[in-house]
Protein backbone atom coordinates (compact mmCIF):
# COMPACT_ATOMS: atom_id res chain seq x y z
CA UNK A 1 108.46 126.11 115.12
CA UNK A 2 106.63 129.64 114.78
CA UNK A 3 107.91 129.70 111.14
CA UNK A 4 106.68 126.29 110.17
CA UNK A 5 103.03 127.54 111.40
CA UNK A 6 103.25 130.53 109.59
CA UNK A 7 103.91 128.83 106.46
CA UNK A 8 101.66 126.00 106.53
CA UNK A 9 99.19 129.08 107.71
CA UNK A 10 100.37 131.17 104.59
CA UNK A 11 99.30 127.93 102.41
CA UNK A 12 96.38 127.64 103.80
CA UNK A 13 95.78 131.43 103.52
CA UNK A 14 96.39 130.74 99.72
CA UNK A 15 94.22 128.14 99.21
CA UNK A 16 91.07 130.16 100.80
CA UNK A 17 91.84 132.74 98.31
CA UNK A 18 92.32 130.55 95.12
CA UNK A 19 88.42 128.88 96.28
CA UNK A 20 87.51 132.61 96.89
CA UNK A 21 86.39 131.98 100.84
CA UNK A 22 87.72 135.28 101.93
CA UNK A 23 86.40 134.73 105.24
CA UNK A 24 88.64 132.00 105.97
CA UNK A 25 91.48 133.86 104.32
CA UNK A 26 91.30 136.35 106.84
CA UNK A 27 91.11 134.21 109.59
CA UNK A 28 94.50 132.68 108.29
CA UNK A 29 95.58 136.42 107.12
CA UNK A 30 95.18 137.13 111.12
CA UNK A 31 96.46 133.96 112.46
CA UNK A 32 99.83 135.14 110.71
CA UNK A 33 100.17 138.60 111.79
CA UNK A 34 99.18 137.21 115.51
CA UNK A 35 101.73 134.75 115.26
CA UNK A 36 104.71 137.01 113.35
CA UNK A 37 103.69 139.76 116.54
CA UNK A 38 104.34 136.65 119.54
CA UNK A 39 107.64 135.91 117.22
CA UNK A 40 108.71 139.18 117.66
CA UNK A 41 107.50 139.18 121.13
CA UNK A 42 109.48 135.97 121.83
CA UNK A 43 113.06 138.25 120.01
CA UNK A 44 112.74 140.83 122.67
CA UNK A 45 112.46 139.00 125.41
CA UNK A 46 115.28 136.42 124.87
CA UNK A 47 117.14 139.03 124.39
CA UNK A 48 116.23 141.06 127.26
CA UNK A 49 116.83 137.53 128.93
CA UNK A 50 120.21 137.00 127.50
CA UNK A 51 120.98 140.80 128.76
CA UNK A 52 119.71 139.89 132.15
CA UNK A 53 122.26 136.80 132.26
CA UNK A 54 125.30 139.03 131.15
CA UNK A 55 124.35 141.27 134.15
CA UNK A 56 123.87 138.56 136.26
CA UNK A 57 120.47 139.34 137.51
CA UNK A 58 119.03 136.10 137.42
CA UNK A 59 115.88 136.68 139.22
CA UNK A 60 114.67 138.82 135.99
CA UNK A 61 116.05 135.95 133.99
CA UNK A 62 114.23 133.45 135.61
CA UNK A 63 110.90 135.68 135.28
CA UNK A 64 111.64 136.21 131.48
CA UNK A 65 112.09 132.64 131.17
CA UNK A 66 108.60 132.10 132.12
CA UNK A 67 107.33 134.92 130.35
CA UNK A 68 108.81 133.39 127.16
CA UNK A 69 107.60 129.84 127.55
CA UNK A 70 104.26 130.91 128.69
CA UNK A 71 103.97 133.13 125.39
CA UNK A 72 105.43 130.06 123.36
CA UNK A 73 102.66 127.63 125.11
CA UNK A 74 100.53 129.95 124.11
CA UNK A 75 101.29 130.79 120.30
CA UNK A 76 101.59 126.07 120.51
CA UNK A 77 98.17 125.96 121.27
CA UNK A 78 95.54 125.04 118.88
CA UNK A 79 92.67 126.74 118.23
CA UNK A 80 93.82 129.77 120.62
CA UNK A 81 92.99 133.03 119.36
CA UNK A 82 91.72 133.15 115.92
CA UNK A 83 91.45 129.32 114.22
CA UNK A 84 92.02 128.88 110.54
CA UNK A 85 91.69 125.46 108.31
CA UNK A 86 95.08 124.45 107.73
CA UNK A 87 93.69 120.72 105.90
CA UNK A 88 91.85 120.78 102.92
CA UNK A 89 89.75 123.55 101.55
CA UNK A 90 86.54 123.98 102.54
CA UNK A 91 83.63 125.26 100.78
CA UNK A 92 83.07 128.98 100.99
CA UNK A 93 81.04 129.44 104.20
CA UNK A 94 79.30 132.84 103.05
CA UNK A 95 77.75 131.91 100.01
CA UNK A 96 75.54 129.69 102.33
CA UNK A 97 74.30 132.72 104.16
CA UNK A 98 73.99 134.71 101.16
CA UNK A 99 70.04 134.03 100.19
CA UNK A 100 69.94 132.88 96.32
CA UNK A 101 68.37 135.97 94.20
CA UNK A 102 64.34 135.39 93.55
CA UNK A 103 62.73 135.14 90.02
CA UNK A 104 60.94 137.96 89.74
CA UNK A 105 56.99 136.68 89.32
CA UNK A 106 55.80 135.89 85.55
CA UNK A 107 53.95 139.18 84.18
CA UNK A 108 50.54 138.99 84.78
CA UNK A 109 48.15 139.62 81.50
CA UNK A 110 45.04 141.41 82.10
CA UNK A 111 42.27 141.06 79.36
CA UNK A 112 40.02 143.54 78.91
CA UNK A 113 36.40 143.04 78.35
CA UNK A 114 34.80 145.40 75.62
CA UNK A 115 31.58 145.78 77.97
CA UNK A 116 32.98 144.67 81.00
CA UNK A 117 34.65 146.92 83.57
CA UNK A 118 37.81 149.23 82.95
C-alpha cells in the first residue's frame, strides 16, 4: 500500500515540476521521503516482531504489533503530516503572491521658458 502512495505521490511530484509549482513539488518531494522513512520504520519492526515470535516473547510481540499498525494508521491517513495534490495540477500558488513588476512612470518633459525661471 505504502508503495502505491509513493508512486501516485512521485506522479504527482512530476507533474508540479513539469507546471513549474515548486512549492507543491516539495510538498510531494517530502510526502515521499516521510513515507519511504515509516516504510522503513514498518521493516524494522516486523522484523523485530518476527524475532520476538521466534523467541517466544509474545508480550513484546503483541506491543510491536501495535506499534506497527498504529504507524501504518498513521502513514493511511490523509492529509497527516505534509499534504500534497495528488488530482490534477493546480496552478502555481506563488506566482499569485509574487506582486506583478510596475511600469516605471512615463518621463516627464520639462520646458523651459527663455524669461521664465531656471
Amino acid at each position: 500500500a505504502l508503495w502505491k502512495k509513493i508512486r501516485t505521490l512521485t506522479a504527482a511530484k512530476d507533474r508540479a515540476v513539469e507546471a513549474e509549482d515548486y512549492e507543491e513539488a516539495k510538498r510531494c518531494k517530502d510526502m515521499i521521503a516521510r513515507l519511504r522513512q515509516i516504510g522503513q520504520s514498518l521493516r524494522d519492526l516486523e522484523e523485530r516482531k518476527h524475532q520476538a515470535v521466534r523467541n517466544e516473547d509474545y508480550d513484546v510481540a503483541k506491543a510491536l504489533k501495535v506499534e506497527i499498525d498504529n504507524l501504518r494508521k498513521q502513514a493511511e491517513r490523509p492529509g497527516s503530516g505534509v499534504a500534497c495534490n495528488t488530482g490534477t495540477p493546480r496552478l502555481p500558488t506563488v506566482a499569485a503572491a509574487v506582486p506583478q513588476q510596475q511600469q516605471p512612470p512615463a518621463p516627464t518633459l520639462t520646458v523651459f521658458e527663455p524669461n521664465g525661471p531656471p
